[in-house]
PDB file of N, CA and C in Angstrom:
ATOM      1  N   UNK A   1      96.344  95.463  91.541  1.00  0.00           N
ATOM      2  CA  UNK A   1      96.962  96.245  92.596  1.00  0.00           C
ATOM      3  C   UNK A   1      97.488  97.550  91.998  1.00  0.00           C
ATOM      4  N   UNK A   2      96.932  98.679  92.542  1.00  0.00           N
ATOM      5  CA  UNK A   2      97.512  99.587  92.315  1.00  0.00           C
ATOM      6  C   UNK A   2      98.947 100.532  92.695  1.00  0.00           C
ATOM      7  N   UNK A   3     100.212 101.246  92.262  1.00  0.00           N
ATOM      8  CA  UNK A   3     101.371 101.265  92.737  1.00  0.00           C
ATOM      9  C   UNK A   3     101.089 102.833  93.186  1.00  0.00           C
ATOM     10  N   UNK A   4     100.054 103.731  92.703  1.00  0.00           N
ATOM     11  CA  UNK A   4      99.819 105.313  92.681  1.00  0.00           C
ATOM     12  C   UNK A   4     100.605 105.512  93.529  1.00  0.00           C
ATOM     13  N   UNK A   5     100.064 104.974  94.661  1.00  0.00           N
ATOM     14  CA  UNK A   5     100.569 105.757  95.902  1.00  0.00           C
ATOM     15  C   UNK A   5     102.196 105.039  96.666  1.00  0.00           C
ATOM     16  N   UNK A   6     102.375 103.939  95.988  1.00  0.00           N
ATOM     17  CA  UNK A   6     103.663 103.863  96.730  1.00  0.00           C
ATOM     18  C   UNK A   6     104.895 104.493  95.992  1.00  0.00           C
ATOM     19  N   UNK A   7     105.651 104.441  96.500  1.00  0.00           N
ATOM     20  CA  UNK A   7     106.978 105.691  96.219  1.00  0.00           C
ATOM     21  C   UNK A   7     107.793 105.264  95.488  1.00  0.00           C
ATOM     22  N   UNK A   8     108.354 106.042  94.492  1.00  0.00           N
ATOM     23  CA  UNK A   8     108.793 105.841  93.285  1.00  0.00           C
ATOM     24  C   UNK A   8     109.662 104.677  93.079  1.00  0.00           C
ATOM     25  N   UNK A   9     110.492 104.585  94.562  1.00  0.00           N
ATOM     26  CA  UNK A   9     111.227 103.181  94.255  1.00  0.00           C
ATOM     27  C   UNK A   9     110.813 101.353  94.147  1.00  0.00           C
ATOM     28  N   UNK A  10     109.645 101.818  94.819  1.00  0.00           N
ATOM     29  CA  UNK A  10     109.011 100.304  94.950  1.00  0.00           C
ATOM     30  C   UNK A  10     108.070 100.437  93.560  1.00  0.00           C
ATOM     31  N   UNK A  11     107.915 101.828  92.920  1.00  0.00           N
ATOM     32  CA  UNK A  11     107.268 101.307  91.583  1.00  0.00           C
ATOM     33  C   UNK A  11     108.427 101.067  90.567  1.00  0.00           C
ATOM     34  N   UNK A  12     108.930 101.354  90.526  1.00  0.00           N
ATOM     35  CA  UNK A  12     110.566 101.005  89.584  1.00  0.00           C
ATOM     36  C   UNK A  12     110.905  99.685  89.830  1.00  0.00           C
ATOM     37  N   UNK A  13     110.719  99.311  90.990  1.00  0.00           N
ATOM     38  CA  UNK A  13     111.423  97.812  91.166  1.00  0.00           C
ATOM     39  C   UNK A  13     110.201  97.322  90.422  1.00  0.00           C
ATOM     40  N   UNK A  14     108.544  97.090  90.894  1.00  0.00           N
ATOM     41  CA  UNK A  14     107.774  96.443  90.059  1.00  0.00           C
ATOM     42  C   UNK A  14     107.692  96.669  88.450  1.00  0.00           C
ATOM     43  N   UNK A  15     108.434  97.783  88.184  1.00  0.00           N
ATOM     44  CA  UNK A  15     108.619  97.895  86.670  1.00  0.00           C
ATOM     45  C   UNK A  15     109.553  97.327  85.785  1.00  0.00           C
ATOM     46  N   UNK A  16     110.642  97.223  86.837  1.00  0.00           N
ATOM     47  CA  UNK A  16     111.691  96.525  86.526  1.00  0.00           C
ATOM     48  C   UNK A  16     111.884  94.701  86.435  1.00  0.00           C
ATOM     49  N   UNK A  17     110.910  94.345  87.679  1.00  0.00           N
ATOM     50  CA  UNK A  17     111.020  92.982  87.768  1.00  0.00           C
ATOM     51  C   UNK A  17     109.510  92.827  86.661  1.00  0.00           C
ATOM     52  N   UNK A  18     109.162  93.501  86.318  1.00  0.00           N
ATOM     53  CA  UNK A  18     107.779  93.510  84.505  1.00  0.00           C
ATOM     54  C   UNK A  18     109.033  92.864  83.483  1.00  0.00           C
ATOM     55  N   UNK A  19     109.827  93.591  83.267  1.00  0.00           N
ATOM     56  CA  UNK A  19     110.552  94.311  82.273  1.00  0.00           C
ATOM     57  C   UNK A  19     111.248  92.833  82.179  1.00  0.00           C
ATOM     58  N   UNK A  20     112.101  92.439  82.577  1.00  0.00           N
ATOM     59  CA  UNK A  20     112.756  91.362  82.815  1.00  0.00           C
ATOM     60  C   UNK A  20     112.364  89.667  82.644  1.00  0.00           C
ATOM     61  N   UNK A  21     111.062  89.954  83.466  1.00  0.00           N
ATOM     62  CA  UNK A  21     110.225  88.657  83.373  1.00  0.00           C
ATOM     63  C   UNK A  21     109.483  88.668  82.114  1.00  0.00           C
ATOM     64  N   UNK A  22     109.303  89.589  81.278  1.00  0.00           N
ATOM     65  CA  UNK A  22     108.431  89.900  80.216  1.00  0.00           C
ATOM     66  C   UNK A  22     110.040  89.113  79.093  1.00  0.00           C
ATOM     67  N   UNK A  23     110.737  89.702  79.015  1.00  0.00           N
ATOM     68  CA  UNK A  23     112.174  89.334  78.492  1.00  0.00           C
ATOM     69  C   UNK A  23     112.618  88.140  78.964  1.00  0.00           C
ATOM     70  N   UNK A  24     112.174  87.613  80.280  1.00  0.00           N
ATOM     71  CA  UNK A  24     112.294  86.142  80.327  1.00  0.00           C
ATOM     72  C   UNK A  24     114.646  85.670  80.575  1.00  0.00           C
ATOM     73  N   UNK A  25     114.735  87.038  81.108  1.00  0.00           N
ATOM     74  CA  UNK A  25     115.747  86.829  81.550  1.00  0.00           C
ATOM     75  C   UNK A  25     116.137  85.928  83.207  1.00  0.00           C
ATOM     76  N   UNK A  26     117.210  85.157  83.036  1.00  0.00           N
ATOM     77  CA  UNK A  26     117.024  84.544  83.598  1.00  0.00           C
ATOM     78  C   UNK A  26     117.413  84.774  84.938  1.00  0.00           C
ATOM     79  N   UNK A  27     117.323  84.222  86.053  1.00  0.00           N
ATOM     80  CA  UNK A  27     117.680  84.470  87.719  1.00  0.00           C
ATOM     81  C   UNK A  27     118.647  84.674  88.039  1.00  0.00           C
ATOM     82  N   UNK A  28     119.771  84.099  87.126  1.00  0.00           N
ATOM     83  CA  UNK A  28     121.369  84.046  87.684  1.00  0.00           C
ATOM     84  C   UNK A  28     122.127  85.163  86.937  1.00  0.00           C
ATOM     85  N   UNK A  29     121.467  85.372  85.795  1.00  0.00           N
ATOM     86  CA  UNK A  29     121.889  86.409  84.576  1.00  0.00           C
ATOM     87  C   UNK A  29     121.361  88.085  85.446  1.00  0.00           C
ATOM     88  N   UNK A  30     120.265  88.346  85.990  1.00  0.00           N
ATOM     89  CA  UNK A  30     119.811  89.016  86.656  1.00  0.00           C
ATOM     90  C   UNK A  30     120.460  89.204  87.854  1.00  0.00           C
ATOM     91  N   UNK A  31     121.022  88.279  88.924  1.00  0.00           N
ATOM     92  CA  UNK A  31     121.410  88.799  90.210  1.00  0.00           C
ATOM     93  C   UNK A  31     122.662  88.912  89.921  1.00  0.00           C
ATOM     94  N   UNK A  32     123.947  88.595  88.369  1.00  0.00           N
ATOM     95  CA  UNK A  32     125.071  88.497  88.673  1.00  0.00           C
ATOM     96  C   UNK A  32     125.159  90.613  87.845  1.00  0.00           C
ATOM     97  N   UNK A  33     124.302  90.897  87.132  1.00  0.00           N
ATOM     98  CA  UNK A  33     124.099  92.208  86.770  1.00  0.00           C
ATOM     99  C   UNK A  33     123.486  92.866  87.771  1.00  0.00           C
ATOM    100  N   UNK A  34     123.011  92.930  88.644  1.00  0.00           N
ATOM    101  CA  UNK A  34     122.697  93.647  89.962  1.00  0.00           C
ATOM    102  C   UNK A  34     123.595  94.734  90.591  1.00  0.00           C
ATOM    103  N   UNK A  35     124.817  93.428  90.686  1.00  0.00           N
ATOM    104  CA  UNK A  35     125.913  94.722  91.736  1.00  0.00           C
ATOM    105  C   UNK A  35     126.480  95.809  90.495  1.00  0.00           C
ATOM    106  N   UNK A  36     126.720  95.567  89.306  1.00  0.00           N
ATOM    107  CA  UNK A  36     126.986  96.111  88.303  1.00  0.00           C
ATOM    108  C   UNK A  36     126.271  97.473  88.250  1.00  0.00           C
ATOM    109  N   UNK A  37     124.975  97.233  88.045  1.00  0.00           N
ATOM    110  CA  UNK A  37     124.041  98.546  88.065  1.00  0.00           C
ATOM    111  C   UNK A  37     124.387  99.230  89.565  1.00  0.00           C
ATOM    112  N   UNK A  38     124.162  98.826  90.235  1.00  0.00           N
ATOM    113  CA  UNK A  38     124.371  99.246  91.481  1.00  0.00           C
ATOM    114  C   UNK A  38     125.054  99.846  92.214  1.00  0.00           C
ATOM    115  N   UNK A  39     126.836  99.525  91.391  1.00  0.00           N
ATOM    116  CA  UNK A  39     128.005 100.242  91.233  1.00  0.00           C
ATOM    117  C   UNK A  39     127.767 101.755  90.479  1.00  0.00           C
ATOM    118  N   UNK A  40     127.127 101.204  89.104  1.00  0.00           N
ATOM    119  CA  UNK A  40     127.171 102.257  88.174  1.00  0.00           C
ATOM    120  C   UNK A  40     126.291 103.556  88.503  1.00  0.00           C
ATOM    121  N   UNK A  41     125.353 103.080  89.560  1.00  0.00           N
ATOM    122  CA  UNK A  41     124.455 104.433  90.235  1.00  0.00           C
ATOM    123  C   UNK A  41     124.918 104.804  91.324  1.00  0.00           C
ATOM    124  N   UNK A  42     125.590 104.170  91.764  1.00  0.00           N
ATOM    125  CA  UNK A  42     126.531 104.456  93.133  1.00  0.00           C
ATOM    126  C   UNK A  42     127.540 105.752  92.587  1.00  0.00           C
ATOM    127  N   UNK A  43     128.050 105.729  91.734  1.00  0.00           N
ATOM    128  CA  UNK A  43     129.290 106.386  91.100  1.00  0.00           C
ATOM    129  C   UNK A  43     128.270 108.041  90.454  1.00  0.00           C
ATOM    130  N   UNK A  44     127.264 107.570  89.734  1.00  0.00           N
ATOM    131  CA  UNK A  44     126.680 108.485  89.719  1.00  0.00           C
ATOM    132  C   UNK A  44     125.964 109.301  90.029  1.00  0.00           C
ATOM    133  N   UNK A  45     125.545 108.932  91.329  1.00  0.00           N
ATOM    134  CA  UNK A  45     124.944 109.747  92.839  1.00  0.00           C
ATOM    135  C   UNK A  45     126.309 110.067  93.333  1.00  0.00           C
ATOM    136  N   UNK A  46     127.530 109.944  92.964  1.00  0.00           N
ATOM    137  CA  UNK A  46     128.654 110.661  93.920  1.00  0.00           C
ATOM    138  C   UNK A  46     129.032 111.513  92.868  1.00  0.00           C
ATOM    139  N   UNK A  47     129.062 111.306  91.909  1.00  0.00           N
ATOM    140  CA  UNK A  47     129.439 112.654  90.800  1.00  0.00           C
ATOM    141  C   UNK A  47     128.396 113.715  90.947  1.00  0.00           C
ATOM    142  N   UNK A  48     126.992 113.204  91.155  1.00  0.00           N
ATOM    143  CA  UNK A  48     126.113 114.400  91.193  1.00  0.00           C
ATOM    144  C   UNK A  48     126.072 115.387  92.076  1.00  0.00           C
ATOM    145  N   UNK A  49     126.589 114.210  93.407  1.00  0.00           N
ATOM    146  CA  UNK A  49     126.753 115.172  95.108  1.00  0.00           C
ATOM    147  C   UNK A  49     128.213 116.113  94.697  1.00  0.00           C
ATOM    148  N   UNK A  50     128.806 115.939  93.776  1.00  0.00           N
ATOM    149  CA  UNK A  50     129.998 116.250  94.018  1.00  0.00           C
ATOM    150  C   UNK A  50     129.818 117.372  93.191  1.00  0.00           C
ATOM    151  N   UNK A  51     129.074 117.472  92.118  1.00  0.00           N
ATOM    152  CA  UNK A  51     128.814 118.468  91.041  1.00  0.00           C
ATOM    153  C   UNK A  51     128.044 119.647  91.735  1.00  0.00           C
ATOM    154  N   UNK A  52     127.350 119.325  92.799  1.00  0.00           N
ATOM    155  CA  UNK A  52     126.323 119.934  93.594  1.00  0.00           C
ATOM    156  C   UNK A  52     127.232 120.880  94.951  1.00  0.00           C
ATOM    157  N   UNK A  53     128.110 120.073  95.556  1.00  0.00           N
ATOM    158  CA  UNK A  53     129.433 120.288  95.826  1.00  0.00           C
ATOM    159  C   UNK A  53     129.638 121.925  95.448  1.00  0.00           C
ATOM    160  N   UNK A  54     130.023 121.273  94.110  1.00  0.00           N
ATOM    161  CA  UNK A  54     131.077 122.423  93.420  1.00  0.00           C
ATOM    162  C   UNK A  54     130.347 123.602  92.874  1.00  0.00           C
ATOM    163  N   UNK A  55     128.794 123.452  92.981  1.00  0.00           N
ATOM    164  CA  UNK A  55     128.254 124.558  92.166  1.00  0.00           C
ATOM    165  C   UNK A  55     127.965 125.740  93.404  1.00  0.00           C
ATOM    166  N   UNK A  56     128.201 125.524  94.305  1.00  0.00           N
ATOM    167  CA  UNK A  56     127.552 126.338  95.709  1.00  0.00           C
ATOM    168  C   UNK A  56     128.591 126.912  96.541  1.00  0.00           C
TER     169      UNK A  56
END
């Protein structure tokens, strides 16, 4: 299956769920680090809007 054409986020997730399963990390170790990342890009999509904000 090819990802060319689908959009960058659904190829990141299939790169990501590679990455993981290749590492053999496990299901519970994986969904309890989820909200973690999720926080941590959350925070940094609001610093960027905010940097973007301030430059204009």
């Amino acid at each position: 299956m090819s990802l060319d054409r689908e959009p960058a986020h659904v190829q990141l997730a299939v790169d990501l769920i590679q990455l993981l399963e290749e590492n053999k990390v496990a299901a519970d170790t994986v969904l309890a680090a989820l909200p973690l990342v999720i926080a941590d890009y959350q925070n940094k999509l609001r610093a960027e809007q905010g940097n973007e904000r301030n430059s204009q």
